[in-house]
C-alpha atoms as a PDB file:
ATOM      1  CA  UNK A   1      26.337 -60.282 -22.686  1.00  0.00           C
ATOM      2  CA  UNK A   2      29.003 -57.798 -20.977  1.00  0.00           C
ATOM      3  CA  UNK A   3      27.376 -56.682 -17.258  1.00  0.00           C
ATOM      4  CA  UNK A   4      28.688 -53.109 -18.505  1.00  0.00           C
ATOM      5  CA  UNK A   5      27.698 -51.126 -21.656  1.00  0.00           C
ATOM      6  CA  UNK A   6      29.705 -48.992 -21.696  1.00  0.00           C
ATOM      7  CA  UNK A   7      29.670 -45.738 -24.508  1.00  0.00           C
ATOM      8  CA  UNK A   8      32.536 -43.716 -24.831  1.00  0.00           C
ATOM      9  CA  UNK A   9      31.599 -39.757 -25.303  1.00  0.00           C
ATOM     10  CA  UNK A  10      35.371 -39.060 -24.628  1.00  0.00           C
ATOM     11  CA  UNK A  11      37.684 -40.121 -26.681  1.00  0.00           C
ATOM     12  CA  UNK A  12      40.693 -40.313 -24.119  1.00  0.00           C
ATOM     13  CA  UNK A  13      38.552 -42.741 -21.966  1.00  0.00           C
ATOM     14  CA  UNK A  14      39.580 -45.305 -24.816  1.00  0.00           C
ATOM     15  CA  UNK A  15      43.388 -44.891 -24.087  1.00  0.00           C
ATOM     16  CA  UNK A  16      42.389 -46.067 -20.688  1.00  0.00           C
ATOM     17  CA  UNK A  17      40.945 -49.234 -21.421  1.00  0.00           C
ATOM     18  CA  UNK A  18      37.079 -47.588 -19.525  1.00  0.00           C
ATOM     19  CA  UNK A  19      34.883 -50.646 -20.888  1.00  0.00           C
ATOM     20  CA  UNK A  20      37.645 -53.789 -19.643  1.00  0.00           C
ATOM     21  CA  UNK A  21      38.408 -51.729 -16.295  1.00  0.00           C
ATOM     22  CA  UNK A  22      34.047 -50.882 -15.634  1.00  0.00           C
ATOM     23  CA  UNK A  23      33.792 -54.859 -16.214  1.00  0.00           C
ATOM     24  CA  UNK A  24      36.282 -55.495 -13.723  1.00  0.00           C
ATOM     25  CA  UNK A  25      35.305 -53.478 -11.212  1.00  0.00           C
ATOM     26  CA  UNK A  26      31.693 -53.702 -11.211  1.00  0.00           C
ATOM     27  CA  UNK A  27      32.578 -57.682 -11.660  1.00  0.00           C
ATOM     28  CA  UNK A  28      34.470 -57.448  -8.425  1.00  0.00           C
ATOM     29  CA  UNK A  29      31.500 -55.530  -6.453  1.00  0.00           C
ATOM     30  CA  UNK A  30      29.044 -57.814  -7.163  1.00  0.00           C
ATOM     31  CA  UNK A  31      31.358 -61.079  -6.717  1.00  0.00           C
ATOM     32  CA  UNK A  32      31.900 -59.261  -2.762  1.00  0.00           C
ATOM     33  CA  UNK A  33      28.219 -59.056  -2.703  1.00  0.00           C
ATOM     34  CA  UNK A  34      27.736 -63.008  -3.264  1.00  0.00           C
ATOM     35  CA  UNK A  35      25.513 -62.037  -6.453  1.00  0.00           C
ATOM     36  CA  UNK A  36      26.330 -63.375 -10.249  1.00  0.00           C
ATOM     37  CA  UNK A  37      27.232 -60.736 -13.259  1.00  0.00           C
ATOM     38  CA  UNK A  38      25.381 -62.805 -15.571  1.00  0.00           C
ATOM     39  CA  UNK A  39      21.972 -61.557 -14.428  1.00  0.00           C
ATOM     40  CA  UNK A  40      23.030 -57.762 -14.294  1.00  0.00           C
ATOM     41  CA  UNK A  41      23.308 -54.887 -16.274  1.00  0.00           C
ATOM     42  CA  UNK A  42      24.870 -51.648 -15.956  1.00  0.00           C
ATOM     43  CA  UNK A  43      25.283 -48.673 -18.318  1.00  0.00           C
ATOM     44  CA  UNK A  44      28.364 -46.342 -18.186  1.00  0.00           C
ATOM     45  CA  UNK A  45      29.033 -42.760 -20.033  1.00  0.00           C
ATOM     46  CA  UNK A  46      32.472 -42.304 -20.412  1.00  0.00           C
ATOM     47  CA  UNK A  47      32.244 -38.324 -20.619  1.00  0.00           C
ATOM     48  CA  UNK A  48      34.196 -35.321 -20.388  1.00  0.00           C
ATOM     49  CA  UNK A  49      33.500 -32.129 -17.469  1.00  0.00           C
ATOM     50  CA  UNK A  50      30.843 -30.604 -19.712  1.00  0.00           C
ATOM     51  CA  UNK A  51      28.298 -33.090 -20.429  1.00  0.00           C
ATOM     52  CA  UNK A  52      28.904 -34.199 -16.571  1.00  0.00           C
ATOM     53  CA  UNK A  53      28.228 -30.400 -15.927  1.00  0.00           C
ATOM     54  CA  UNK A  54      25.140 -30.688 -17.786  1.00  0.00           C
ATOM     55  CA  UNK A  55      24.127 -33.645 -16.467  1.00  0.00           C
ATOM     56  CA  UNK A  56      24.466 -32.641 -12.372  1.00  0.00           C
ATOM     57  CA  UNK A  57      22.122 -29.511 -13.116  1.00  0.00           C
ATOM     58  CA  UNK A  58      19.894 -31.865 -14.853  1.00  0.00           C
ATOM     59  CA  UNK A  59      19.418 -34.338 -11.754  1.00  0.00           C
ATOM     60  CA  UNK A  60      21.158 -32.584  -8.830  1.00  0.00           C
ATOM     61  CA  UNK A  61      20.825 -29.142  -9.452  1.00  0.00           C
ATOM     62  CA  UNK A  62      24.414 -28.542  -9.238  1.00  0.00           C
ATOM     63  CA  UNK A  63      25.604 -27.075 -12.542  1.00  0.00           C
ATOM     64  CA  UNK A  64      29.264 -27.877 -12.023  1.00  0.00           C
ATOM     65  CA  UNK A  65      31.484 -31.338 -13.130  1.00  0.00           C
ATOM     66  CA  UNK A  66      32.135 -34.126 -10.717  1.00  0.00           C
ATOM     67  CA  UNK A  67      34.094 -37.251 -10.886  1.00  0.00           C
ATOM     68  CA  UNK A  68      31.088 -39.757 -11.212  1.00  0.00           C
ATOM     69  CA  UNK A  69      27.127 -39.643 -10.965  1.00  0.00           C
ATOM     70  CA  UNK A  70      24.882 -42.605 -10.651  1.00  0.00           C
ATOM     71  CA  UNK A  71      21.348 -43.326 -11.520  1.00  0.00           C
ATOM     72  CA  UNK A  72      19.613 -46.447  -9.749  1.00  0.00           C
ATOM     73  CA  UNK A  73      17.129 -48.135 -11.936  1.00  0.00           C
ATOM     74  CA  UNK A  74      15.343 -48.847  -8.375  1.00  0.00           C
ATOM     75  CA  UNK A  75      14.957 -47.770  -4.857  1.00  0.00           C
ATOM     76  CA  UNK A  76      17.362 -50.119  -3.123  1.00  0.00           C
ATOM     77  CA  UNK A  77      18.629 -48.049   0.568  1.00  0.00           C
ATOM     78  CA  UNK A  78      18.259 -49.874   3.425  1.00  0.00           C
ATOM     79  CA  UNK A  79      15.438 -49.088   5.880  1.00  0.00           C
ATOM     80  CA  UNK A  80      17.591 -48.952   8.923  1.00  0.00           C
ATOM     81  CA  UNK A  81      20.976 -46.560   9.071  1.00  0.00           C
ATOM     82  CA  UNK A  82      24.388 -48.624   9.178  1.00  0.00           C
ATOM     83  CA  UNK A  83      22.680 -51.534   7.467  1.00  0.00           C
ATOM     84  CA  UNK A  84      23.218 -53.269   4.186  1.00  0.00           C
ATOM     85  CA  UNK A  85      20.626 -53.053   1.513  1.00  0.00           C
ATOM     86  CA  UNK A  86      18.632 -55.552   0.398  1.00  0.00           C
ATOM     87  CA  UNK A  87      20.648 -57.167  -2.608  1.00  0.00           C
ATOM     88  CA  UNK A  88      18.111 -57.539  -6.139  1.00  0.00           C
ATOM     89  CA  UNK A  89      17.545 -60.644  -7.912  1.00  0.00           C
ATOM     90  CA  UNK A  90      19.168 -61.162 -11.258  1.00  0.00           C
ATOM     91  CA  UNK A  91      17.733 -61.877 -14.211  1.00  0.00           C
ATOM     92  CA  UNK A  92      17.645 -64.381 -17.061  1.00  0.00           C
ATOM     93  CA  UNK A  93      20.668 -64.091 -19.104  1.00  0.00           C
ATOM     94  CA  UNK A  94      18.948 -62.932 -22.469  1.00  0.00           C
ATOM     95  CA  UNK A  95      17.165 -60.101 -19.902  1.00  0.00           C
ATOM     96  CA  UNK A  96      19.388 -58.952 -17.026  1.00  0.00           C
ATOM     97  CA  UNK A  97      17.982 -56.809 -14.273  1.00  0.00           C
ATOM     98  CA  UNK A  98      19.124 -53.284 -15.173  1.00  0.00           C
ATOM     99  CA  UNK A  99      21.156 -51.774 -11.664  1.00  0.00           C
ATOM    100  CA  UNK A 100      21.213 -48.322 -13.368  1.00  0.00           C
ATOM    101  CA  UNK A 101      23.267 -45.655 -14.954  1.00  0.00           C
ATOM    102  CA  UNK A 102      26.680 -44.466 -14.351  1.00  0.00           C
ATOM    103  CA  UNK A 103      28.522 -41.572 -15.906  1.00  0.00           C
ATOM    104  CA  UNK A 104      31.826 -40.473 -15.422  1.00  0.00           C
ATOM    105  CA  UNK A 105      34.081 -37.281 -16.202  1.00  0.00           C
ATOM    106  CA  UNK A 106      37.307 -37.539 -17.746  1.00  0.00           C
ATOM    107  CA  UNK A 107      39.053 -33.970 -16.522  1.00  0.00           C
ATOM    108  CA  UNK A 108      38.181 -34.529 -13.066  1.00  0.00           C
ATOM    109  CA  UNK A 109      38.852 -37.498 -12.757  1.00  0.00           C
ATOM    110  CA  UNK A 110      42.238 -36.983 -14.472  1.00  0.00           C
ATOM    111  CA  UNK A 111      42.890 -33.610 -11.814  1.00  0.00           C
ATOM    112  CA  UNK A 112      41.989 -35.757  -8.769  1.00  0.00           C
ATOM    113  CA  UNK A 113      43.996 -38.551  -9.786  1.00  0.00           C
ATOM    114  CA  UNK A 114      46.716 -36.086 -10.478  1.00  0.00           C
ATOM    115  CA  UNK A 115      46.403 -34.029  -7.007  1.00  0.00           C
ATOM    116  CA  UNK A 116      46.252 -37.147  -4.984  1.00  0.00           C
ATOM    117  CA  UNK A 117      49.128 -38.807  -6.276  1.00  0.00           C
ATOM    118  CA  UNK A 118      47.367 -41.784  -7.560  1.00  0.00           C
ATOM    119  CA  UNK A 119      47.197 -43.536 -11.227  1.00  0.00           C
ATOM    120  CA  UNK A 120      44.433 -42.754 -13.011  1.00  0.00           C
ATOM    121  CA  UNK A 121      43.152 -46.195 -13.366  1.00  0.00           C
ATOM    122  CA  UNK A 122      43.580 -46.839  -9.407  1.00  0.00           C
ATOM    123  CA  UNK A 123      40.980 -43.679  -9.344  1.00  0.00           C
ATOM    124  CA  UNK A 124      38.239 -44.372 -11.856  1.00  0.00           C
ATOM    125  CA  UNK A 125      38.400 -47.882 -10.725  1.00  0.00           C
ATOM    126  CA  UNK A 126      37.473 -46.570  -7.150  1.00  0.00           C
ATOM    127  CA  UNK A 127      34.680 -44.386  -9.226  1.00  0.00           C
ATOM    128  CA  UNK A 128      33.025 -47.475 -10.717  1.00  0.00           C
ATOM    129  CA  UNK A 129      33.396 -49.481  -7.849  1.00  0.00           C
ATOM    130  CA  UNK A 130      31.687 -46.465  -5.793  1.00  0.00           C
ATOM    131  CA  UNK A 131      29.078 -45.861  -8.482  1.00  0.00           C
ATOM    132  CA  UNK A 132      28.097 -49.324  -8.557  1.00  0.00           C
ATOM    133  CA  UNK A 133      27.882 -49.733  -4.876  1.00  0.00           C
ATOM    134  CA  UNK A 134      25.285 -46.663  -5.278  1.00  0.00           C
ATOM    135  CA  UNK A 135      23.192 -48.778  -7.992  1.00  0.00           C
ATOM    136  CA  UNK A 136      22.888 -51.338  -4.997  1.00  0.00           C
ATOM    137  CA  UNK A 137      21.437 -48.789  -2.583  1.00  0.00           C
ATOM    138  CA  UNK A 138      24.501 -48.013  -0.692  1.00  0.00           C
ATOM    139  CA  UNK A 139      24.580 -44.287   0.230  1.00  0.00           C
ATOM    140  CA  UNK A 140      27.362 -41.818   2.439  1.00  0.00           C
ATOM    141  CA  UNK A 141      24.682 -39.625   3.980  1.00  0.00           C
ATOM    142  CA  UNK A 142      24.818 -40.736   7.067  1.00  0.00           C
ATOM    143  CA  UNK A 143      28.130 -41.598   9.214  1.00  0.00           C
ATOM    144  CA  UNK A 144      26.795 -44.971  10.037  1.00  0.00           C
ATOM    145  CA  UNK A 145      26.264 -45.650   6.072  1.00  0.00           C
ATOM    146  CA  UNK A 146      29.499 -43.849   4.996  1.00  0.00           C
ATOM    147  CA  UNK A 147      31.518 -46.731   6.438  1.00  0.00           C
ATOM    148  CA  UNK A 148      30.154 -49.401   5.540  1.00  0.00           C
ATOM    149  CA  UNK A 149      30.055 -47.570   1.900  1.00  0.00           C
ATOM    150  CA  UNK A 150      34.029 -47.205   2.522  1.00  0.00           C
ATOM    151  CA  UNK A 151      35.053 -50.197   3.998  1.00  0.00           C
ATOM    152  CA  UNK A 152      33.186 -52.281   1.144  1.00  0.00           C
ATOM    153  CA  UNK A 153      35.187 -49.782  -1.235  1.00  0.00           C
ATOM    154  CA  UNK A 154      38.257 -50.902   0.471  1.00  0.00           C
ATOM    155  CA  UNK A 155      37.594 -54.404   0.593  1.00  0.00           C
ATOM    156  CA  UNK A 156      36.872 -54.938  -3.197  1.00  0.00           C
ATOM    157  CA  UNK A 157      39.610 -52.474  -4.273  1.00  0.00           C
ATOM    158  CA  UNK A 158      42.354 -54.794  -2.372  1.00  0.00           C
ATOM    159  CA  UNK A 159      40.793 -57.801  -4.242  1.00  0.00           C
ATOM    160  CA  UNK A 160      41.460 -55.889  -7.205  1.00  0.00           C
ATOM    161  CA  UNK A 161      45.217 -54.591  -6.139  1.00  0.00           C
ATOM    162  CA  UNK A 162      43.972 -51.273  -5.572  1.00  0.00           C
ATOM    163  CA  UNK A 163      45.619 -49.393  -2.431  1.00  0.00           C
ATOM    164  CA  UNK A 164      42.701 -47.701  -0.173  1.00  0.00           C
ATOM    165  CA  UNK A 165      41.768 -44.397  -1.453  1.00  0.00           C
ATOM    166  CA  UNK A 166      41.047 -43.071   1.681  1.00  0.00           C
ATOM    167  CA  UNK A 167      44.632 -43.985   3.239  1.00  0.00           C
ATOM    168  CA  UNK A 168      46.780 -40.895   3.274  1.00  0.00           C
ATOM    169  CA  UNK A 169      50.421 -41.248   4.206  1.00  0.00           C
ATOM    170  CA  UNK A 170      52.926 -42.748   6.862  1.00  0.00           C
ATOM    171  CA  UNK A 171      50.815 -41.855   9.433  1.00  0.00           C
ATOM    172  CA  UNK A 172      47.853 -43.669   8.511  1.00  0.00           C
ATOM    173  CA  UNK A 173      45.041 -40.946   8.543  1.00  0.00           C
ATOM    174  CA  UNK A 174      42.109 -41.431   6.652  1.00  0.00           C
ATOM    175  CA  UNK A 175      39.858 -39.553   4.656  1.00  0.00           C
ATOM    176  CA  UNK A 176      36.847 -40.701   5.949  1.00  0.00           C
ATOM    177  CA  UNK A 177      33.873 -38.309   5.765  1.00  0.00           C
ATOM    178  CA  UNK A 178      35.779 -36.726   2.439  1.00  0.00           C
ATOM    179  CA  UNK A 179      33.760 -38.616  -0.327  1.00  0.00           C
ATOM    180  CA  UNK A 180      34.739 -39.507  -3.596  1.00  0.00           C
ATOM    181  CA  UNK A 181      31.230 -37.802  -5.527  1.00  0.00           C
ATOM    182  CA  UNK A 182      29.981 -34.525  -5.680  1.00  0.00           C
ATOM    183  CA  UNK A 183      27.180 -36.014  -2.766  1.00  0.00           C
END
């Protein structure tokens, strides 16, 4: 069993390879985490602006696209601010432990991608690999949790040959506090 269903709304997210690069990033966040894909799952909308429209007035209240939305199965935030959350159990492999929903936008993601100079599968893999850690209980509220958020983001994008999103330039200034959701 895949750790990501993935179903493609959006035709164009096929030409992008969306269900090999979600298993490979969300592969890679839970691998940094010390906890086995095999007792996981995760399910992933590949969608375009409008049904991510719909769906952010549906849950948020905020009747506009964004990149990428996630849906927890559980209540996983840490207790304390600036600390990790506690990590779930899997579960057996013919019943994985569900870590949520995750959809994702096609035009935005394709316009961000575009304005900030980066490929398009850099980005969205820096969407999954955000929207996962979300699933887990990690959160950008606060400044304390933002960076751990970003440097775990960082961390597992280099294992994946990603360059770090929030780098900007020769002069090395970040984008910290500028997050990659509509949160």
């Amino acid at each position: 069993m895949d750790l990501v269903e993935t179903l493609i709304e959006d035709a164009r997210w096929n030409g992008l390879g969306l269900a090999e690069l979600a298993e490979r990033a969300a592969g890679a966040v839970l691998a940094d985490l010390g906890l086995p894909a095999e007792g996981f799952q995760i399910s992933l909308l590949g969608c375009d602006d409008a049904r991510i429209a719909v769906l952010n007035a549906d849950f948020r209240g905020k009747p506009q696209p964004t990149n990428v939305l996630s849906w927890p199965s559980d209540e996983r935030a840490a207790e304390v601010v600036g600390e990790a959350p506690d990590l779930p159990y899997p579960g057996p492999a013919d019943d994985p432990e569900s870590l949520g929903d995750i959809a994702i936008a096609w035009e935005t993601c394709a316009r961000e991608a575009e304005e900030q100079g980066k490929p398009m599968v850099d980005h969205v893999t820096h969407l999954i690999v955000h929207g996962v850690l979300h699933l887990l209980g990690y959160d950008h509220v606060e400044p304390e949790d933002a960076d751990l958020m970003e440097a775990l983001e960082v961390r597992i994008l280099a294992s994946l040959g990603v360059p770090d999103p929030y780098y900007v330039g020769d002069q090395g200034l970040a984008l910290s506090g500028q997050r990659t959701d509509g949160q």
